[in-house]
Protein backbone atom coordinates (compact mmCIF):
# COMPACT_ATOMS: atom_id res chain seq x y z
CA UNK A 1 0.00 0.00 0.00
CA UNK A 2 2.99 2.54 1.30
CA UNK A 3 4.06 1.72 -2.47
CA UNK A 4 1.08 2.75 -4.69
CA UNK A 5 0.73 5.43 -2.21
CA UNK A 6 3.89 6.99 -3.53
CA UNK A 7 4.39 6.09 -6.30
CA UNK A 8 0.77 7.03 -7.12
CA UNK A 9 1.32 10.83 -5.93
CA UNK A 10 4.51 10.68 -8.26
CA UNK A 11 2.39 9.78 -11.50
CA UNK A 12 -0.16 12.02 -10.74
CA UNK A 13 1.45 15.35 -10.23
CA UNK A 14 4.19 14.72 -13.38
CA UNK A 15 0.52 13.51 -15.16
CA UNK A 16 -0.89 16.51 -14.29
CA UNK A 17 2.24 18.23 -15.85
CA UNK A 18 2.36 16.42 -19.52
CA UNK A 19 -1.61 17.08 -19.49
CA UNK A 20 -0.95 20.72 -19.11
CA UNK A 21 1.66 20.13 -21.58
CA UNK A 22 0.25 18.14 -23.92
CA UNK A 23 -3.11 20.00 -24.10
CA UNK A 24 -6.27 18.22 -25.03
CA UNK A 25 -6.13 17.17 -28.01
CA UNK A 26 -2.71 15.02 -28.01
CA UNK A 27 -3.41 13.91 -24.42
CA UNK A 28 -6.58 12.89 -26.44
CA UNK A 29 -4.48 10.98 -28.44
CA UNK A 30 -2.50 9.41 -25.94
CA UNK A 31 -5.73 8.22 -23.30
CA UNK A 32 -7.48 6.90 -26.73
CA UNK A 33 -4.59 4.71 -27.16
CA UNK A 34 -3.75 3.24 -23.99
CA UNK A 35 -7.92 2.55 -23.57
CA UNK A 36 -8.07 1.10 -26.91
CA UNK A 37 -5.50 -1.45 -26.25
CA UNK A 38 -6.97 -2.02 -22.36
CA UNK A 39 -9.85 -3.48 -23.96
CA UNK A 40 -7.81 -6.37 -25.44
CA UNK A 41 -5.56 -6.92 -22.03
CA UNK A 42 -7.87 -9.50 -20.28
CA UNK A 43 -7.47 -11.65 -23.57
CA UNK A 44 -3.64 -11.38 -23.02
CA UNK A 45 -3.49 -12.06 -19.24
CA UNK A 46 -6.38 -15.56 -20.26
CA UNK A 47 -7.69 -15.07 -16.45
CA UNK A 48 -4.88 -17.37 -15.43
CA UNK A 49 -3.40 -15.11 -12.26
CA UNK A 50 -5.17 -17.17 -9.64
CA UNK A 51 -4.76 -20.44 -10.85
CA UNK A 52 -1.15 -19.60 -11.59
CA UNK A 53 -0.98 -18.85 -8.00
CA UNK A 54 -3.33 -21.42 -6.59
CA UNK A 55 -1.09 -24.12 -8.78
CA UNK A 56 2.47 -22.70 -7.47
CA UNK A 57 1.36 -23.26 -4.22
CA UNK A 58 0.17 -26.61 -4.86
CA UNK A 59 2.21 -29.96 -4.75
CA UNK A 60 0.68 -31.18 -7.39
CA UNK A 61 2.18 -28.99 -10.22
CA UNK A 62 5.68 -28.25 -10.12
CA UNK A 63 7.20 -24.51 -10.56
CA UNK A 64 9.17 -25.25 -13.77
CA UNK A 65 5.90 -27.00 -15.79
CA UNK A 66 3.32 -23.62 -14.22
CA UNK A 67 5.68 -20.77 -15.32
CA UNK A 68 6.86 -22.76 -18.59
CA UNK A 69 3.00 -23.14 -19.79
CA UNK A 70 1.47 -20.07 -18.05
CA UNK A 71 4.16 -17.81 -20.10
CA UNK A 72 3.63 -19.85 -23.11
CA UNK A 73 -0.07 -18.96 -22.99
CA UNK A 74 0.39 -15.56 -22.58
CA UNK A 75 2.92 -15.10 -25.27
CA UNK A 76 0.74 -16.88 -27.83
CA UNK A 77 -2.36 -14.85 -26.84
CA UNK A 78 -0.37 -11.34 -26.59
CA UNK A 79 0.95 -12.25 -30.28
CA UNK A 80 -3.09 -13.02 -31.71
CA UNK A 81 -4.47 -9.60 -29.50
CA UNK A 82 -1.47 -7.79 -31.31
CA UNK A 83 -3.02 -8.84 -34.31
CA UNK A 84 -6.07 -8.20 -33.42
CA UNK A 85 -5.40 -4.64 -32.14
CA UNK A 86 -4.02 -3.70 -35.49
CA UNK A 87 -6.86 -4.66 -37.48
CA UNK A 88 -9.32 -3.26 -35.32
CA UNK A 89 -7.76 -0.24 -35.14
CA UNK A 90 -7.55 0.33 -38.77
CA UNK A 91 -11.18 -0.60 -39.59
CA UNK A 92 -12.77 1.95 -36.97
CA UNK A 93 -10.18 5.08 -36.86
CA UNK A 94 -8.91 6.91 -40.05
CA UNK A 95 -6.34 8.86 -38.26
CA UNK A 96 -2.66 8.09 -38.48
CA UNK A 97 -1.25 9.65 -35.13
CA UNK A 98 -3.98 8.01 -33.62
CA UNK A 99 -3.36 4.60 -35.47
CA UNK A 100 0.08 4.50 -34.73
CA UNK A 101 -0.39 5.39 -30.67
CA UNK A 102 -2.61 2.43 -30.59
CA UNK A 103 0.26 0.38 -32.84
CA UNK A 104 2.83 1.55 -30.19
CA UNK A 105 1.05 0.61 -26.95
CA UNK A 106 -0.04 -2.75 -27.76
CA UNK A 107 3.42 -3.58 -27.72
CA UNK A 108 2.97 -3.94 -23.84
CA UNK A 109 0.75 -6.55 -24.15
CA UNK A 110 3.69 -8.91 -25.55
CA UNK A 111 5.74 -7.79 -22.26
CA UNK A 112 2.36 -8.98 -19.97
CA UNK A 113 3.82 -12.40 -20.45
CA UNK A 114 6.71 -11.51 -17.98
CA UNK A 115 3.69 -11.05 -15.05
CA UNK A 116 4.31 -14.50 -14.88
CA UNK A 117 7.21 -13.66 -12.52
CA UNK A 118 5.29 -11.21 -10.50
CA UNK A 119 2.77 -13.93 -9.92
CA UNK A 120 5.56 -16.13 -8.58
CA UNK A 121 6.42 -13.78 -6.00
CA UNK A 122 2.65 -13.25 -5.02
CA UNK A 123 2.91 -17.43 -4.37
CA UNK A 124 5.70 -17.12 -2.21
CA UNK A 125 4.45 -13.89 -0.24
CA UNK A 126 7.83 -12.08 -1.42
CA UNK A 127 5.67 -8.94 -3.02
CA UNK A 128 8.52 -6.56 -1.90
CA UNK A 129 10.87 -7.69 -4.88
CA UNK A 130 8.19 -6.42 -7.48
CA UNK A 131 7.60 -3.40 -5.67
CA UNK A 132 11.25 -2.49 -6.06
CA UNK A 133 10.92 -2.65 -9.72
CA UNK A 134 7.69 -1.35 -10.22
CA UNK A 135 9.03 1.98 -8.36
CA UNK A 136 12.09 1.75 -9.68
CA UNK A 137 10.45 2.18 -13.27
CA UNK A 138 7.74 4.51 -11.95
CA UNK A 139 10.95 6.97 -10.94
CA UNK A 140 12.61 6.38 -14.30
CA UNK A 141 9.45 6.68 -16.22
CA UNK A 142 8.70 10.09 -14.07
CA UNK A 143 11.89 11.25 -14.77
CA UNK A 144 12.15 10.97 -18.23
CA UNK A 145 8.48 12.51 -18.71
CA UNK A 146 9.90 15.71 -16.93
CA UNK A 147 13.04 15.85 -19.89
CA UNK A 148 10.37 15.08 -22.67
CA UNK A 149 8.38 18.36 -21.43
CA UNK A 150 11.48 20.49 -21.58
CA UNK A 151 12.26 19.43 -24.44
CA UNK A 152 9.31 19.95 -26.25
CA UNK A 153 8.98 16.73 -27.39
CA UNK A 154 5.01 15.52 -28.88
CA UNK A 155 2.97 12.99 -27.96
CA UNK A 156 4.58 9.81 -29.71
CA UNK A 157 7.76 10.62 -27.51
CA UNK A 158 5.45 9.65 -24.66
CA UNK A 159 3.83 6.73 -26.31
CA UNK A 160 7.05 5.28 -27.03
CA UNK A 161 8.18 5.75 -23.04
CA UNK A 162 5.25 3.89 -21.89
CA UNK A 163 6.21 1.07 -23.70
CA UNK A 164 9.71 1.29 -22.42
CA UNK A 165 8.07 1.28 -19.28
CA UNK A 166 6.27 -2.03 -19.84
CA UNK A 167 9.96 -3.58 -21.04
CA UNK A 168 11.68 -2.21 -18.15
CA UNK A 169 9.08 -3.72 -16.05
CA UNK A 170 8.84 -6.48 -17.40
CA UNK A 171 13.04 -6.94 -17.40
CA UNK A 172 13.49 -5.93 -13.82
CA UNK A 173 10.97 -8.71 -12.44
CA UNK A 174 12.44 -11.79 -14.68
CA UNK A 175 16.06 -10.48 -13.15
CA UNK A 176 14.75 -10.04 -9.86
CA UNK A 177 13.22 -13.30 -9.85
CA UNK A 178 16.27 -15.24 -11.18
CA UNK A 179 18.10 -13.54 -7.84
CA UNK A 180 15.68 -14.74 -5.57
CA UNK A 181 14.56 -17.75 -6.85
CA UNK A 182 16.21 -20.70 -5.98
CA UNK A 183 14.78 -22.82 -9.16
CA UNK A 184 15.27 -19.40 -11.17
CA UNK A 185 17.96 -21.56 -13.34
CA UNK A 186 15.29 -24.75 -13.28
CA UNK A 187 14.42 -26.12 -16.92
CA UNK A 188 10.34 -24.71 -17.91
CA UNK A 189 8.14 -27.02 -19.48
CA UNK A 190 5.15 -26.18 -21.74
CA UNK A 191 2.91 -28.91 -21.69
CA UNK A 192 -0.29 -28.66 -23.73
CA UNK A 193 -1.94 -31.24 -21.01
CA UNK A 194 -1.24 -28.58 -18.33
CA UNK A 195 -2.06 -25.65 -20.55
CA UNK A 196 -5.99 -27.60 -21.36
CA UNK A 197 -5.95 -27.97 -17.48
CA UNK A 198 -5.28 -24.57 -16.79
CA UNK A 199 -7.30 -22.98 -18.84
CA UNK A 200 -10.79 -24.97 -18.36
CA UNK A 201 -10.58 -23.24 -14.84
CA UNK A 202 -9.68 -19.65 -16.57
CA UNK A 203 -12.22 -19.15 -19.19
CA UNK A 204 -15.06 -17.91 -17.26
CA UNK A 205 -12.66 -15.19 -15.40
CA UNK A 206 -11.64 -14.51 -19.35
CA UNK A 207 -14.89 -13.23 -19.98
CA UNK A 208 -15.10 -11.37 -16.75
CA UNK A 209 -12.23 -9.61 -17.28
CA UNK A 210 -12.89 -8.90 -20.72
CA UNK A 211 -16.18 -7.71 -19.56
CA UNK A 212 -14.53 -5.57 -16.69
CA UNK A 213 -11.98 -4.14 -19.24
CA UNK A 214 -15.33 -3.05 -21.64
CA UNK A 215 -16.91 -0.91 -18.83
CA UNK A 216 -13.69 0.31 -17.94
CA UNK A 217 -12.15 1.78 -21.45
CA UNK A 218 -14.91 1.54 -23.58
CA UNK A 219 -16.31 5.18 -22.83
CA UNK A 220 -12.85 6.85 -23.76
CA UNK A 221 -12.84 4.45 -27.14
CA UNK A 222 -16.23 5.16 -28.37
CA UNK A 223 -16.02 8.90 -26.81
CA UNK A 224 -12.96 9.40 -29.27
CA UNK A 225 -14.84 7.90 -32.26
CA UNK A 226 -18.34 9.44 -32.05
CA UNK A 227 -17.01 12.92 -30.93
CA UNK A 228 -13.03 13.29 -31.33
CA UNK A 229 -9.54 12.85 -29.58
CA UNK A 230 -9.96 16.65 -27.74
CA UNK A 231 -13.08 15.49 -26.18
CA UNK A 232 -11.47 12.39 -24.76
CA UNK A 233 -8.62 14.87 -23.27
CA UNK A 234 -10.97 16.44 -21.59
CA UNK A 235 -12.79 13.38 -20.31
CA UNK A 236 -9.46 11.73 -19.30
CA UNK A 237 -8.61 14.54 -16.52
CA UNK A 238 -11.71 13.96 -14.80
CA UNK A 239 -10.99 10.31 -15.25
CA UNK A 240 -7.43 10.44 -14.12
CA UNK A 241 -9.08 12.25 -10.42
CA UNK A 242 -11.87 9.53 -10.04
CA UNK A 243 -9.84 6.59 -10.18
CA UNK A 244 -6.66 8.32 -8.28
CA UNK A 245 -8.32 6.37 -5.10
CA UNK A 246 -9.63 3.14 -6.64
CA UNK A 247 -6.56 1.60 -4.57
CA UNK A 248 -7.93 2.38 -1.73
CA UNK A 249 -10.72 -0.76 -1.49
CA UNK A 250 -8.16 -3.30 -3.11
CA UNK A 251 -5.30 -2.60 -0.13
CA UNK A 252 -8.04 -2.79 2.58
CA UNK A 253 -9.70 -6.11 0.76
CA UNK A 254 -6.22 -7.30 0.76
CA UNK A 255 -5.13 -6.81 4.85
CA UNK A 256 -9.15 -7.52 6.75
CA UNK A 257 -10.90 -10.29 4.17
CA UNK A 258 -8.72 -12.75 5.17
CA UNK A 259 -9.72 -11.98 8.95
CA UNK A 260 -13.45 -11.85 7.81
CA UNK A 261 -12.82 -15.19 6.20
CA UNK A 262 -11.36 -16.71 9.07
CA UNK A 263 -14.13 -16.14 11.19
CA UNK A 264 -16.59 -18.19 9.53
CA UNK A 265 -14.46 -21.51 10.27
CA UNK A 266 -13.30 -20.54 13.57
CA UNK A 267 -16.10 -18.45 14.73
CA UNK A 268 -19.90 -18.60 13.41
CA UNK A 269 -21.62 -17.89 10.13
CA UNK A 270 -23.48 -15.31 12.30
CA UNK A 271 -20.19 -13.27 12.90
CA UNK A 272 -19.14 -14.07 9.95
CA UNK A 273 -22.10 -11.98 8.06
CA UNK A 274 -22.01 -9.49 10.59
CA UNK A 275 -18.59 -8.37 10.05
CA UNK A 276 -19.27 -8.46 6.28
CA UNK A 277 -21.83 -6.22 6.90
CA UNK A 278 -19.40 -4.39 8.62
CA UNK A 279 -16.81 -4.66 6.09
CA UNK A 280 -19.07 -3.35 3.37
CA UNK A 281 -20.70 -0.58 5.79
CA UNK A 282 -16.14 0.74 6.15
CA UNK A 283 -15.70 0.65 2.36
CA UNK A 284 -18.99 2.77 1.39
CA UNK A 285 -18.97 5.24 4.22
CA UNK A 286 -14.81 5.60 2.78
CA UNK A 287 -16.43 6.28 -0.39
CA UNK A 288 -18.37 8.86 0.67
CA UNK A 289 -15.53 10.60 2.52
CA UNK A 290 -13.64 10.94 -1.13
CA UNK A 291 -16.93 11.32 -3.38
CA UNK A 292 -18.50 14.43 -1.35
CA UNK A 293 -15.37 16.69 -1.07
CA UNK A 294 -14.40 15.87 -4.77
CA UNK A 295 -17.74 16.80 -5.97
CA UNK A 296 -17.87 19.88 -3.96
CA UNK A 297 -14.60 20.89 -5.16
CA UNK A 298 -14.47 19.79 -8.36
CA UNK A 299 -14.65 23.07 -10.75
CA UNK A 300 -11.74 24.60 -8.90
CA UNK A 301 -9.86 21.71 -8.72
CA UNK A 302 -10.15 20.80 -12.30
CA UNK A 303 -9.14 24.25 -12.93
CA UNK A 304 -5.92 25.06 -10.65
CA UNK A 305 -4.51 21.56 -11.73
CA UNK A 306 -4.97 21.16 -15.74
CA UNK A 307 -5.83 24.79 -16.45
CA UNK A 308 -9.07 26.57 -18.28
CA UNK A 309 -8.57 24.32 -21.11
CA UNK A 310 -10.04 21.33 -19.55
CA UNK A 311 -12.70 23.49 -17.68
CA UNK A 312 -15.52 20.88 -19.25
CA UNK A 313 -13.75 18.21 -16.95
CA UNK A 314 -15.74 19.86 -13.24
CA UNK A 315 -18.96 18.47 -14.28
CA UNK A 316 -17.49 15.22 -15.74
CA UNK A 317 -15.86 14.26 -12.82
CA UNK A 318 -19.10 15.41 -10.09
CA UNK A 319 -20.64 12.38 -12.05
CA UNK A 320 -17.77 10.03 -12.17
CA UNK A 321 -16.67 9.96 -9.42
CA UNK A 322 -19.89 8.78 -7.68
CA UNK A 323 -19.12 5.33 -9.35
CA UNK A 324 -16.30 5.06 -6.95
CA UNK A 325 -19.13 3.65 -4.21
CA UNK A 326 -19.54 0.55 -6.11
CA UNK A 327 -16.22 0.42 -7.15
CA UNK A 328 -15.82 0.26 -3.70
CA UNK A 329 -18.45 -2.46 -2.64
CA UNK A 330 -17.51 -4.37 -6.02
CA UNK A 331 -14.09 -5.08 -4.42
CA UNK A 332 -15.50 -6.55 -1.01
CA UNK A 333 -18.38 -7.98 -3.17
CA UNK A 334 -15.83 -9.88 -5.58
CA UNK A 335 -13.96 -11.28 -2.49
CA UNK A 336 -17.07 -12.91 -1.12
CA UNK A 337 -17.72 -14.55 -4.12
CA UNK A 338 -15.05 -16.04 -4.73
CA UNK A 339 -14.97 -17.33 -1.66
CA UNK A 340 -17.92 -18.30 -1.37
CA UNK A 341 -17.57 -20.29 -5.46
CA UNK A 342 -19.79 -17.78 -7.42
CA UNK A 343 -17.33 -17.23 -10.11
CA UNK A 344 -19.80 -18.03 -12.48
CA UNK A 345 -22.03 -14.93 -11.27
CA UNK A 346 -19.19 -12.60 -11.25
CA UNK A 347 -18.91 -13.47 -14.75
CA UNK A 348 -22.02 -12.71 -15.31
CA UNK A 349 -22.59 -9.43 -13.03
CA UNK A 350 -19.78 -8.32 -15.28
CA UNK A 351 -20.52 -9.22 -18.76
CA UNK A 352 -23.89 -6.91 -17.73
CA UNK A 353 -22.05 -4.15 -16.59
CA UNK A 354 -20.30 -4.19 -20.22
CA UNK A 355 -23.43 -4.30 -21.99
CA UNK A 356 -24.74 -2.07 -20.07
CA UNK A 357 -21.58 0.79 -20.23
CA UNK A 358 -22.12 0.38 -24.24
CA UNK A 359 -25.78 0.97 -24.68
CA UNK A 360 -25.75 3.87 -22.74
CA UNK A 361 -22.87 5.27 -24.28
CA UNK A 362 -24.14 5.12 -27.26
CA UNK A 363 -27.29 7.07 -25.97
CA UNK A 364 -25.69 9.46 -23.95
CA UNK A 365 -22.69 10.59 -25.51
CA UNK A 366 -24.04 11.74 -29.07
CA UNK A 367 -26.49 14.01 -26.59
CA UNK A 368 -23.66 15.04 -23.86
CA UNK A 369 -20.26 14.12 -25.00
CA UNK A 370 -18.12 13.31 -22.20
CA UNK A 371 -20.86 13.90 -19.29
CA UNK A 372 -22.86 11.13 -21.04
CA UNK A 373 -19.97 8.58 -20.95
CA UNK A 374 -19.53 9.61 -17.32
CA UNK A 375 -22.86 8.95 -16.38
CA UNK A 376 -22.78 5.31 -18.27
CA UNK A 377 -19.81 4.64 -16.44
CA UNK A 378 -21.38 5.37 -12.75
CA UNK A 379 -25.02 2.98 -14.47
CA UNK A 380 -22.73 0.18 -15.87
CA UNK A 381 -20.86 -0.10 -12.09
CA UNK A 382 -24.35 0.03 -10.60
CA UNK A 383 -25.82 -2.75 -12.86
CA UNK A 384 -23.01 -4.97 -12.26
CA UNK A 385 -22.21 -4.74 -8.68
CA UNK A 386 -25.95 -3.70 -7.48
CA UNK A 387 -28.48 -4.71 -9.67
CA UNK A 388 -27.42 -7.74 -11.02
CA UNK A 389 -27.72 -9.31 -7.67
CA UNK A 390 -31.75 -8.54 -7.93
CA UNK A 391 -31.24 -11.48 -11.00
CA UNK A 392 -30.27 -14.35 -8.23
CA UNK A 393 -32.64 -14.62 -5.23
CA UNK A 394 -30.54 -16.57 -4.05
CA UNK A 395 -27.88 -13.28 -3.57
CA UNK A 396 -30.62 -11.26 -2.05
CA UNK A 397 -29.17 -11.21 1.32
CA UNK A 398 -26.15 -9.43 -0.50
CA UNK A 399 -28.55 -6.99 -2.00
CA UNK A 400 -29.90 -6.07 1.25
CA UNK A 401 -26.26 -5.68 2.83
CA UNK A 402 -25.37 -3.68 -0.18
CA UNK A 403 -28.41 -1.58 0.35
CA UNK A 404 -27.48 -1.09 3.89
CA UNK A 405 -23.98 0.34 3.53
CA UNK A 406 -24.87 2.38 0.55
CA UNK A 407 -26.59 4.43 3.63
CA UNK A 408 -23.27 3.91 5.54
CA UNK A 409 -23.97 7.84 6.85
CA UNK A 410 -27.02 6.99 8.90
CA UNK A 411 -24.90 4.06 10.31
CA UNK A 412 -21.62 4.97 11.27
CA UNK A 413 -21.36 3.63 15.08
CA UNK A 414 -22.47 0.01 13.80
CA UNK A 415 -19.92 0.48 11.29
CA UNK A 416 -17.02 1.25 13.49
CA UNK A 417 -17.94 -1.08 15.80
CA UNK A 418 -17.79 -3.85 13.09
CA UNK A 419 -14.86 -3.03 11.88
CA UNK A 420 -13.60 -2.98 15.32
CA UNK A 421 -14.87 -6.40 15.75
CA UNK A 422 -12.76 -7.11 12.92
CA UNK A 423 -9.29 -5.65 13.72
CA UNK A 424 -9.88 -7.47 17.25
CA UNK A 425 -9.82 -11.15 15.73
C-alpha cells in the first residue's frame, strides 16, 4: 500500500504536468490509445493469475511446468491480440497519429507475459521484490516525462516511453526473480496437457475480465470515435481524479478479508455476516468521505490543476466519481464470491455491466459528450455490482447488505464497531 501510495502521488502530479503540456487534443491521443488497447488486455493475461498462483502453491504442479506453460499462454495470446489490435484499429479510426499510438502501446501486451514472474512472488508472499521494480520504473518513467516536457517533445515521444516502461518492467521482475529464486535456473516445461488444465478453470474469469476491461475503457474508445480525440482529453482529466483512489478498497480487501474469512471456520456464520456487513458498511462510508469533497470541489480543482482548457472536466468528474461507491463495494463484493464459489455470477454481473456501459454510451454521448460517458460509467458499475444481484434470489441477502452500507452515513457507530470487531480477531 505505502508503495502505490507513492508512487501514485509521483504519477499524478508529473501527469498533471504532460496534461498541461500536452493540451487536449494530443493527451486525447495518448488516453485513446492506452484505452483502446486495455480493452484487449484481459485476452492477453487468459484469467490465469489465480490459478497460476493457486497451482504454485500446490504440490501437485511443479514450478518449472506452471511458469513454462502459463508464459507460453500468454505469449501466444499477446501475439493473436497484437493482431487483433491492429486490425481493429484500422477498420474503426482513419487517423494516423492516432493509429500509430494504438500500434505503439499494444506492444505492452507482448511484455504482460513476464507477469508470470510477478505472480511467482505473489505465491511465495515475497511482493517486496516487485515493488522495487515497479518503483524503480515509476521513478525512471517520471523522470524521463519531466526531460520530454522540456524538451518539447510531442505525444509519440510519450507513447514510445510507456512502452519502455512495460519492457523495463517487465526486465526488472524476470532479473529479480532469477536472484531470488532458488529454481530461477530450473528447466520450464510447456505442456499442452497442463495448458488444457489450466485454462478450463480460466475461461469464465476470461470473460469477466474482458467484460470488466469493456466498462472500464470503452467510454474513452467510443467517446474518441463518435465525438473526437480533444473530447477524450478532456474526459481523461476527470478520469485520471476519479480513479486516483480506486486503490484504496483493493489494499483494505487485501489486509481484513482474510480476517473476515477466518471467522466463519473458527467463529460462526453469524459473525461471519455481521462483520461483512461491517466490512461493506467501512468501504462505502470511505467512499463517501472521497466522493462528497471531490464533488464539492471539483470546478476549482479541475481548474488550478490542468488549467481553463479542460474546464468541461468539473462536471465530468461530479458524475464520475460517484461510481467510486460501487467500485468500492464491487471489491469486497468480488472477495465474497469467490470465496464463497460464485465465479460463475461474477462473470455474469460483469458481462452486464459491459453491456450495459455500451448501450448507454451510445445514448448518452451523441447528446452530452463526455458527461454522457460519465454517467454510463457510474449505471454500468451500478448494474453490475448492485443490480445484477436482484437477477439471483438466491444473492438477495447481498442486495440487502449492499443496500445497507450504501446508507453507511445513517450508520456509522455500527460500522465502526464492526470493523472494530474485525481488527480485534
Amino acid at each position: 500500500m505505502g508503495e502505490r501510495v507513492v508512487n501514485m502521488t509521483i504519477r499524478f502530479f508529473v501527469g498533471v504536468w504532460v496534461v498541461r503540456y500536452l493540451g487536449p487534443e494530443q493527451y486525447g491521443v495518448y488516453s485513446y490509445a492506452l484505452s483502446f488497447v486495455g480493452l484487449f488486455t484481459a485476452i492477453t493475461t487468459l484469467g490465469l493469475d489465480g490459478i497460476v498462483i493457486r497451482n504454485l502453491s500446490s504440490k501437485a504442479w511443479s514450478e518449472g511446468e506452471v511458469l513454462g506453460t502459463a508464459f507460453g499462454l500468454r505469449t501466444l495470446a499477446a501475439v493473436a491480440t497484437m493482431g487483433a489490435v491492429a486490425a481493429t484499429v484500422f477498420s474503426v479510426n482513419d487517423q494516423w497519429l492516432t493509429q500509430l499510438a494504438v500500434l505503439i502501446v499494444s506492444g505492452q501486451l507482448l511484455f504482460k507475459s513476464a507477469d508470470v514472474f510477478k505472480l511467482w512472488f505473489k505465491s511465495e508472499i515475497k511482493s517486496k521484490y516487485p515493488v522495487w521494480v515497479r518503483s524503480g520504473a515509476v521513478i525512471v518513467n517520471s523522470t524521463t516525462q519531466v526531460a520530454f516536457i522540456l524538451l518539447g517533445l510531442p505525444v509519440l515521444a510519450f507513447v514510445g516511453l510507456y512502452l519502455a516502461q512495460s519492457a523495463l518492467k517487465a526486465a526488472g521482475t524476470f532479473l529479480m526473480y532469477q536472484m531470488v529464486s532458488e529454481k530461477g535456473k530450473a528447466e520450464w516445461n510447456f505442456r499442452w496437457g497442463a495448458a488444457r488444465t489450466m485454462m478450463k478453470d480460466a475461461w469464465p474469469l476470461i470473460l469477466a475480465g474482458l467484460s470488466v476491461g469493456v466498462y472500464m475503457k470503452i467510454d474513452q474508445v467510443m467517446l474518441g470515435e463518435m465525438i473526437g480525440e480533444s473530447a477524450v482529453g478532456v474526459y481523461a482529466t476527470a478520469v485520471k481524479i476519479s480513479e486516483l483512489w480506486y486503490f484504496i478498497p483493493t489494499a483494505i480487501a487485501g489486509s481484513v478479508f482474510p480476517k473476515i474469512v477466518s471467522s466463519k471456520e473458527n467463529v460462526s456464520i453469524e459473525v461471519y455476516e455481521e462483520r461483512m456487513q461491517a466490512f461493506y458498511d467501512a468501504v462505502a462510508l470511505l467512499s463517501y468521505i472521497v466522493i462528497i469533497p471531490v464533488v464539492l470541489s471539483a470546478e476549482p480543482l479541475i481548474r488550478l490543476l490542468f488549467g481553463m482548457e479542460y474546464g468541461g472536466a468539473d462536471s465530468i468528474l461530479q458524475v464520475h466519481i460517484w461510481a467510486f461507491l460501487f467500485v468500492s463495494l464491487g471489491v469486497a463484493q468480488g472477495k465474497w464470491l469467490v470465496t464463497e464459489n460464485y465465479t460463475m455470477f461474477k462473470m455474469f454481473a460483469a458481462v452486464l455491466g459491459a453491456i450495459v456501459n455500451v448501450v448507454m454510451n451510445l445514448v448518452l454521448i451523441p447528446r452530452c459528450e463526455g458527461l454522457g460517458a460519465a454517467w454510463a460509467t457510474f449505471l454500468s458499475y451500478g448494474a453490475s455490482v448492485y443490480i445484477s444481484l436482484l437477477l439471483w434470489r438466491r444473492l438477495w441477502p447481498v442486495l440487502k447488505q449492499l443496500s445497507l452500507a450504501i446508507i453507511a452515513p445513517l450508520r456509522i457507530l455500527p460500522a465502526v464497531r464492526g470493523i472494530r470487531k474485525t481488527i480485534n480477531i
